[in-house]
Structures are given as C-alpha cells and as structure tokens.
Protein backbone atom coordinates (compact mmCIF):
# COMPACT_ATOMS: atom_id res chain seq x y z
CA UNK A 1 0.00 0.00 0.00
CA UNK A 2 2.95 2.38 0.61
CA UNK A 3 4.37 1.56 -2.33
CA UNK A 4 1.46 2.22 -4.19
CA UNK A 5 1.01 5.68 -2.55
CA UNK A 6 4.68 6.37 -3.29
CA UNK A 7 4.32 5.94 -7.12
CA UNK A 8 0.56 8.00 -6.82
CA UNK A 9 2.55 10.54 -5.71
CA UNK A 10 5.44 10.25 -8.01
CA UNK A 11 3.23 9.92 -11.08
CA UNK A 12 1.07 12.88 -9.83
CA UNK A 13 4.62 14.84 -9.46
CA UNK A 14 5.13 14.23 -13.13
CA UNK A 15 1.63 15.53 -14.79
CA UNK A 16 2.53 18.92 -12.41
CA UNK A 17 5.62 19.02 -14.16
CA UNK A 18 4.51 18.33 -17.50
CA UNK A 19 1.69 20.55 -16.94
CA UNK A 20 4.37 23.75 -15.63
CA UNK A 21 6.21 22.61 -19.27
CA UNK A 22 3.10 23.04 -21.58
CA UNK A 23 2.06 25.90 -19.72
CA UNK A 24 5.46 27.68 -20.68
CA UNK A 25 5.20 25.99 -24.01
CA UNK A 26 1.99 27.74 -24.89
CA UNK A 27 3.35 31.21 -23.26
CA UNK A 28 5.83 31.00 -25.56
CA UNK A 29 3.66 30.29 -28.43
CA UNK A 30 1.36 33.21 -27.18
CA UNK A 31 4.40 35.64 -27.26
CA UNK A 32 5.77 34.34 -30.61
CA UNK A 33 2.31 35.12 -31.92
CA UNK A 34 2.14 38.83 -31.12
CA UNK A 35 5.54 39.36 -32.35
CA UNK A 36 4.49 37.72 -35.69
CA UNK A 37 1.00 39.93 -35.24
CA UNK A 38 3.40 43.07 -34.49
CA UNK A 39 5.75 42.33 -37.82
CA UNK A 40 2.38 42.30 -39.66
CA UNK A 41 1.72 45.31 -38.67
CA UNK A 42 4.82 47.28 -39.42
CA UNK A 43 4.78 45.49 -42.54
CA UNK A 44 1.46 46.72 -43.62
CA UNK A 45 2.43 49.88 -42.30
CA UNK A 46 5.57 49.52 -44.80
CA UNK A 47 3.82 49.04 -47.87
CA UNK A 48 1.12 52.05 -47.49
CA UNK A 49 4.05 53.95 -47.10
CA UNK A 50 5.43 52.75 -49.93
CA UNK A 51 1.99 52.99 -52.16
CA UNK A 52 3.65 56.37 -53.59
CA UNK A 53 5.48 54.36 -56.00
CA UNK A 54 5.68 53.57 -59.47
CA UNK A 55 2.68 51.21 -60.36
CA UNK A 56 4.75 47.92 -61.48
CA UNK A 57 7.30 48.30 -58.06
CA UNK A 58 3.90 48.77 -56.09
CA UNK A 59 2.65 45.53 -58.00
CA UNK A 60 5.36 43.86 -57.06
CA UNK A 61 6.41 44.60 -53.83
CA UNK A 62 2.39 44.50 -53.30
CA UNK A 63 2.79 40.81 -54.49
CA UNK A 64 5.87 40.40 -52.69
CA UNK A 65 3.89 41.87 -49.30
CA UNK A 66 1.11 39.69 -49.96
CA UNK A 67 2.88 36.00 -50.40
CA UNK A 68 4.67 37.10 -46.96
CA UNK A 69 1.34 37.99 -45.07
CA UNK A 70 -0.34 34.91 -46.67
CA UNK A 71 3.07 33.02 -45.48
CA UNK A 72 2.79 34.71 -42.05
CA UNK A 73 -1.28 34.17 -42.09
CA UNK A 74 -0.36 30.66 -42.69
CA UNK A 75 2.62 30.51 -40.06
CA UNK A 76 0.21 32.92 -37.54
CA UNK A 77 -2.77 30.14 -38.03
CA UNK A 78 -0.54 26.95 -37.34
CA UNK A 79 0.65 28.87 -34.35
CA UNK A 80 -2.89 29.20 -33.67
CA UNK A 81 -3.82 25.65 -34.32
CA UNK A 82 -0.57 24.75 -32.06
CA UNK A 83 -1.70 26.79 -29.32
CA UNK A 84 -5.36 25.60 -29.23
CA UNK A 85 -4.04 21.88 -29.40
CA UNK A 86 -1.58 22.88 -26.43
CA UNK A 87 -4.33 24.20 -24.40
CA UNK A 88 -6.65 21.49 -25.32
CA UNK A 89 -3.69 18.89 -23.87
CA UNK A 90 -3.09 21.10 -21.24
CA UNK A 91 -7.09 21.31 -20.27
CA UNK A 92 -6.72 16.97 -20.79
CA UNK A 93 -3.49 17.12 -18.37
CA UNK A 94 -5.11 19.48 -16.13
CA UNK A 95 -8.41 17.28 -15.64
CA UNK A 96 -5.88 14.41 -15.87
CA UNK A 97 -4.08 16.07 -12.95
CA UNK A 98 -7.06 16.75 -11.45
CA UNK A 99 -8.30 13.04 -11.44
CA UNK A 100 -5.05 11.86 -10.60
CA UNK A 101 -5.52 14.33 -7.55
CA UNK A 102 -8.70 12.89 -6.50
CA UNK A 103 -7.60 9.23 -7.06
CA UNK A 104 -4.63 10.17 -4.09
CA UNK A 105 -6.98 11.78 -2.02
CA UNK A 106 -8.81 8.46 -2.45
CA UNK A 107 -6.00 6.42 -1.90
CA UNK A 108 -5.03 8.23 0.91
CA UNK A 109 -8.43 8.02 2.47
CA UNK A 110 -7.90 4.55 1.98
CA UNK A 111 -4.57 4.18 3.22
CA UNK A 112 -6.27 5.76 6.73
CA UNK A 113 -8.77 3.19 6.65
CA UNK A 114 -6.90 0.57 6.19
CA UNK A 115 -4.22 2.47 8.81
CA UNK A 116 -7.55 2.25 11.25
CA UNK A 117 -8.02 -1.51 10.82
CA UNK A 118 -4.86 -2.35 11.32
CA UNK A 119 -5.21 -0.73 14.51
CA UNK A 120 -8.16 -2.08 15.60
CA UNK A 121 -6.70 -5.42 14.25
CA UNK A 122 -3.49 -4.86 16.27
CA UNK A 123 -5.69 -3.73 19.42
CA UNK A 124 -7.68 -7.11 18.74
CA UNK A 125 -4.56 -9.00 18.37
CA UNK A 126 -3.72 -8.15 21.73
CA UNK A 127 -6.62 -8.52 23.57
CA UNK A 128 -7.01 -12.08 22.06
CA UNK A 129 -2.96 -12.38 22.94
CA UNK A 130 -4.54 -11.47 26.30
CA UNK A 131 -7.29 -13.73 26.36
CA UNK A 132 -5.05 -16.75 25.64
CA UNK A 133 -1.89 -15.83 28.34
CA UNK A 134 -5.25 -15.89 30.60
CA UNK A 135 -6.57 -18.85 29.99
CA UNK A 136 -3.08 -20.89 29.58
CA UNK A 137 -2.85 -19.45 33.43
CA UNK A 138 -6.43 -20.92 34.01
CA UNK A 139 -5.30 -24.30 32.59
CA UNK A 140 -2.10 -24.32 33.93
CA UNK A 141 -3.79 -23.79 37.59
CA UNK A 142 -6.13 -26.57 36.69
CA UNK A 143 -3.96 -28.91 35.24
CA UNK A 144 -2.02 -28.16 38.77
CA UNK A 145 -5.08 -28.51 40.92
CA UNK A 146 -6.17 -31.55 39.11
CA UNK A 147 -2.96 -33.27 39.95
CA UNK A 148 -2.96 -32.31 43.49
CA UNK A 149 -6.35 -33.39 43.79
CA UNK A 150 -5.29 -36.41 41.87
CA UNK A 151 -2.53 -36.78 44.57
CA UNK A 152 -5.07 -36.48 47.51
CA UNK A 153 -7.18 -38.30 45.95
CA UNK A 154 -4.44 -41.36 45.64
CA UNK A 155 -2.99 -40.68 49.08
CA UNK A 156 -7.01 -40.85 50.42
CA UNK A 157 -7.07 -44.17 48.52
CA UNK A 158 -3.89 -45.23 49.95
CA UNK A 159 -5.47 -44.12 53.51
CA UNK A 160 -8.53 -46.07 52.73
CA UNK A 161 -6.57 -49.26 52.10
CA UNK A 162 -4.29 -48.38 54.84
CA UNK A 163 -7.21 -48.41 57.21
CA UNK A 164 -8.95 -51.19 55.56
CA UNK A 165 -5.87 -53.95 56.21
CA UNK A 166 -5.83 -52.19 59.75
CA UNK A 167 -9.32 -52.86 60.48
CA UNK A 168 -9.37 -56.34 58.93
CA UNK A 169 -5.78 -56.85 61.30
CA UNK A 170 -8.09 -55.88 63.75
CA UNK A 171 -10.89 -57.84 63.23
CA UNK A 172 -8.61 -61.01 63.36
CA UNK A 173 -7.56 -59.76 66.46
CA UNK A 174 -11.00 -59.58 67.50
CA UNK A 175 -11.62 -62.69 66.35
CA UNK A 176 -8.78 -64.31 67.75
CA UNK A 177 -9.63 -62.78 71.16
CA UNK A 178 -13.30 -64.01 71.05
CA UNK A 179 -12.12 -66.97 70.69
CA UNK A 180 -9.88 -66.96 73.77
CA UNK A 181 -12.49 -64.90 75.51
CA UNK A 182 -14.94 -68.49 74.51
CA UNK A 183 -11.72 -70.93 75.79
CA UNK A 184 -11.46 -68.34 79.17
CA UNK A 185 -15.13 -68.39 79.56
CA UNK A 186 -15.45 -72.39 79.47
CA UNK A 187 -12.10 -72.69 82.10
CA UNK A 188 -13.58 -70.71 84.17
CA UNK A 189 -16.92 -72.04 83.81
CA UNK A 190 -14.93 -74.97 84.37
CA UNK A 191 -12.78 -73.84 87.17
CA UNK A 192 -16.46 -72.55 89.04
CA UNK A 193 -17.84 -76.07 88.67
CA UNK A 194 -14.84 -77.52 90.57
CA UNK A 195 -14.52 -74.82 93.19
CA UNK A 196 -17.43 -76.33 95.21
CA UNK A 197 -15.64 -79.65 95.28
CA UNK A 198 -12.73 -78.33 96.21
CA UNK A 199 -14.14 -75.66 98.66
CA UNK A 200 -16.10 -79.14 100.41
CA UNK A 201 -12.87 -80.99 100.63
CA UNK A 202 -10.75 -78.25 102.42
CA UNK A 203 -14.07 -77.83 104.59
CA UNK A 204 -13.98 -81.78 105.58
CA UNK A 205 -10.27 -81.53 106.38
CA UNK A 206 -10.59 -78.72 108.34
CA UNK A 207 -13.37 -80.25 109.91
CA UNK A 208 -10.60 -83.90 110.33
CA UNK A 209 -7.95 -80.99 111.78
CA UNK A 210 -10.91 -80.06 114.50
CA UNK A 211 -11.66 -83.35 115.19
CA UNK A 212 -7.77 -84.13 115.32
CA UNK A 213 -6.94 -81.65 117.96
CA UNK A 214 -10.12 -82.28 120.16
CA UNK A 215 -9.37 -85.45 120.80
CA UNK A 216 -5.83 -86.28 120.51
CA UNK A 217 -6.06 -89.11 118.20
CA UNK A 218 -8.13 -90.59 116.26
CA UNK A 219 -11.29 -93.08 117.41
CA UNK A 220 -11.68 -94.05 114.38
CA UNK A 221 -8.53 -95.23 112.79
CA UNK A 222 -10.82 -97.44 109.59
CA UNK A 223 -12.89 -94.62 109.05
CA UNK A 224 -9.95 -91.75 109.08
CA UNK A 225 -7.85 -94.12 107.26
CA UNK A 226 -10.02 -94.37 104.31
CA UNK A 227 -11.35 -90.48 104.74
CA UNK A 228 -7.79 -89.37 104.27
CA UNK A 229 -7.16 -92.17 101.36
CA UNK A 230 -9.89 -90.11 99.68
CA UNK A 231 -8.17 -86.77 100.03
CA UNK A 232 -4.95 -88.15 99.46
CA UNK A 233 -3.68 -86.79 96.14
CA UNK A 234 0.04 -88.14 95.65
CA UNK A 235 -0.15 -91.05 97.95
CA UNK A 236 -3.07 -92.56 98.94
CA UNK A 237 -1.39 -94.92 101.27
CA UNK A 238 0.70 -92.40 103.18
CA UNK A 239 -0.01 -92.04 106.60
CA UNK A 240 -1.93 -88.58 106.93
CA UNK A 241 -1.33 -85.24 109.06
CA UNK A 242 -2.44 -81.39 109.29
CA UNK A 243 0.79 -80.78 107.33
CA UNK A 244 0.70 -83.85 104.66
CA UNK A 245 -2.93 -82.29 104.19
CA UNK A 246 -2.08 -78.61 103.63
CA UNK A 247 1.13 -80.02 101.64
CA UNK A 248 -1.05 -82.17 99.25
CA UNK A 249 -3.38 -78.91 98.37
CA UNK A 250 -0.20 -77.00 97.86
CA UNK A 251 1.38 -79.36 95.09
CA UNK A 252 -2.38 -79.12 93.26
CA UNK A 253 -1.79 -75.94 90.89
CA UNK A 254 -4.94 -73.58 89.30
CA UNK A 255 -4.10 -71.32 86.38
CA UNK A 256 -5.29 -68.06 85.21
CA UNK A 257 -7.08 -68.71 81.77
CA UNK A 258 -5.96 -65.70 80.40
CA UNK A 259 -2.17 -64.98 81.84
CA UNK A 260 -1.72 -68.30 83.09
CA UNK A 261 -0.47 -67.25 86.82
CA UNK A 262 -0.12 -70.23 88.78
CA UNK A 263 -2.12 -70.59 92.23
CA UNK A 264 -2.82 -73.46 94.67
CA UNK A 265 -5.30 -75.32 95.26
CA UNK A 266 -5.28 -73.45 98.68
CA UNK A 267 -5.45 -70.46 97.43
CA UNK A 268 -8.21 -70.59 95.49
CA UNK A 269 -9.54 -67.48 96.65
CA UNK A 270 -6.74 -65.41 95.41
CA UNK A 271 -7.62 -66.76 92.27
CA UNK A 272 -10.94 -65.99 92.08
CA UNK A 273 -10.05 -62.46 92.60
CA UNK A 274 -7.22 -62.80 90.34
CA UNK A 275 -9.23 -63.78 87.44
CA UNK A 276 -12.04 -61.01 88.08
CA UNK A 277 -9.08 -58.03 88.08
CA UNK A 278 -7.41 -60.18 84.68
CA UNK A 279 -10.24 -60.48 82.87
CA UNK A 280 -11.50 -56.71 83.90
C-alpha cells in the first residue's frame, strides 16, 4: 500500500511538471504570436508607405507583401492551431491532474482506513494475545489442581486401604480374642464347677484338723484311714497329718485362663479375685 502511494505521488509529481512545461510551451507560443501579429503590422504599415510608387514596383512589392502575409497568415494560423491543441492537452493534463488528484486523495483516504483496521486489528490481536496468556494461566492452575487433587485423591485411597488392612488386622484380632475370651469363659466355667468340690474338701479336712486336735487321736482309725485315702492326692497310702494335708493342696496348681499365673489349690480365693481383676 505504501508503495502504491509512493508511485501516486510520483506519477502525480510528473503531470505537475509536464503541466508547468506546456504551460510555458503555450506562453511561448502566445508571445511568438504577437511578435508575428506586431511584424504584420509594421509590414502593412511599410507598404502604405510605400503605395507612392511607381505602379509595377507597387505591384510587385504588393505581391511580394502579400505571399509574406499569406506566409505569415499561414505561419500565424498553425501557431494558432498549435496553441489551441496545447491548451486542449493542457485542459486533458489538467483534468488528468485533477483526477489523478482525487484518485490520491482516495487512496489516501484509503490508506487511513486501512491504517484504522490495522489498529483495531493490532488492538484485537492483543486482547485475544490477552485472552489466551489468561486462559493458559487458568489451565495451567487446573492442570495443577487436578494433579494435586489427583494426589489427595491417591494418598485418600492409599489411607482407605491403609485403614482397611488395619481394620481387617483388627478384626482377626477380635476374632482371635473371642475366641480366647470363649476358651477363658469355658475354664472358668470350668474352674467354678470344681470350686465347690474343692471348697467341700478343704471344709472336711478342716473339719478332720478339729476333730484331730479335740481329741488327741483318732477313734476311728478305719474310718480316718479311708477319709484321708480319699483326700490323698500323691499317695493314697501315706499315713496322713495337718501338714501332709495342707502339703497335698499345695502341690495341686490352678491357672489363670488368660495370663496363666499359677495358684494353689489353697489359694483358690486369690484366684478368684485374680481372674475377676485379669479379665477386667
């Protein structure tokens, strides 16, 4: 487009040039004419002064007079003819000049539009320029949230699973411990069913130690015999005292079902109260 304005204007340069040329041209035309008018006229003036002559020298020089005017006539209209063709060209170069004029103004008009949207195109260019540095941002701050979500989301997962292998550790646990809590629950369902037995024998040999120490001896020797041969847990056949007793109840051992602490038989009791505080 610039380069097409340049050579508007160049060409435009020219026809004022050529136009300045022809308008000397036809000055000079114009000035050659009235100095061939002005020789006419002296001329003229020449040969009515010269009328006082002889009749052949007047018809001669009147000839001669005449084929010059009709020669300058001649040269005057071609002069003529030039200078109407020169202004005619110069009227065409003129309205040439004129349109050529008007065709840069109209380029120029268009060079301002086209100046203007550029501009607006520039001004667009950014804003979309703007629009895009935006939303790369945006999608950058996505792309980073959706990976640290992603990253939650996987350590939540691994939490999950994490608490998942806990809970079914701990529901083996739990299982494994109702399961003792069932194998407690019988020994010492087992344990209660044999406390009365036990709890009736240490009464009858307390009741044999009473006897014992009342009297001084046995009365009885058969029936103490065979009463003791009953409680008698090593040896049956051993000859029984307060301390053989007590002794025999001592090597009998209880256990906790849950700790296994080992108790007497003779301290039963402590048991008992053992178990209740264990299994608390």
């Amino acid at each position: 487009l610039n380069i097409y304005l340049r050579q508007a204007l160049e060409k435009n340069q020219q026809w004022l040039t050529y136009d300045q040329q022809r308008e000397a041209y036809v000055q000079s035309l114009l000035t050659r004419l009235m100095e061939l008018e002005q020789q006419q006229s002296k001329k003229k003036d020449v040969a009515d002064a010269a009328a006082g002559s002889s009749s052949d020298k007047d018809t001669q020089v009147k000839s001669h007079y005449e084929q010059l005017l009709l020669r300058l006539q001649k040269d005057l209209e071609s002069q003529k003819d030039q200078v109407s063709k020169a202004q005619q060209d110069l009227r065409i170069q003129r309205e040439q000049s004129s349109d050529a004029q008007a065709e840069l103004e109209a380029q120029k008009q268009q060079v301002a539009r086209l100046q203007q949207q550029l501009s607006t195109q520039q001004r667009k260019y950014k804003d979309k320029c703007g629009e895009l540095e935006e939303a790369r941002l945006l999608l950058q701050a996505e792309r980073l949230s959706s990976r640290q979500e992603l990253c939650e989301e996987r350590k939540s997962s691994e939490r999950a699973e994490k608490m998942r292998m806990e809970l079914e550790a701990t529901n083996l646990r739990l299982e494994e411990e109702e399961k003792r809590s069932a194998e407690l629950l019988q020994e010492v369902n087992l344990l209660q069913r044999s406390l009365p037995k036990q709890t009736e024998e240490q009464r009858r040999i307390a009741a044999l130690e009473q006897q014992k120490q009342a009297n001084g001896h046995f009365s009885e020797p058969g029936y103490n015999c065979v009463e003791f041969e009953r409680l008698a847990i090593r040896d049956p056949c051993e000859p029984t005292s307060p301390s053989k007793v007590s002794s025999i109840l001592d090597e009998s051992f209880l256990e906790c079902p849950k700790c296994q602490a080992s108790y007497p038989t003779s301290r039963h009791r402590e048991l008992l109260a053992h178990i209740d505080f264990c299994l608390a």
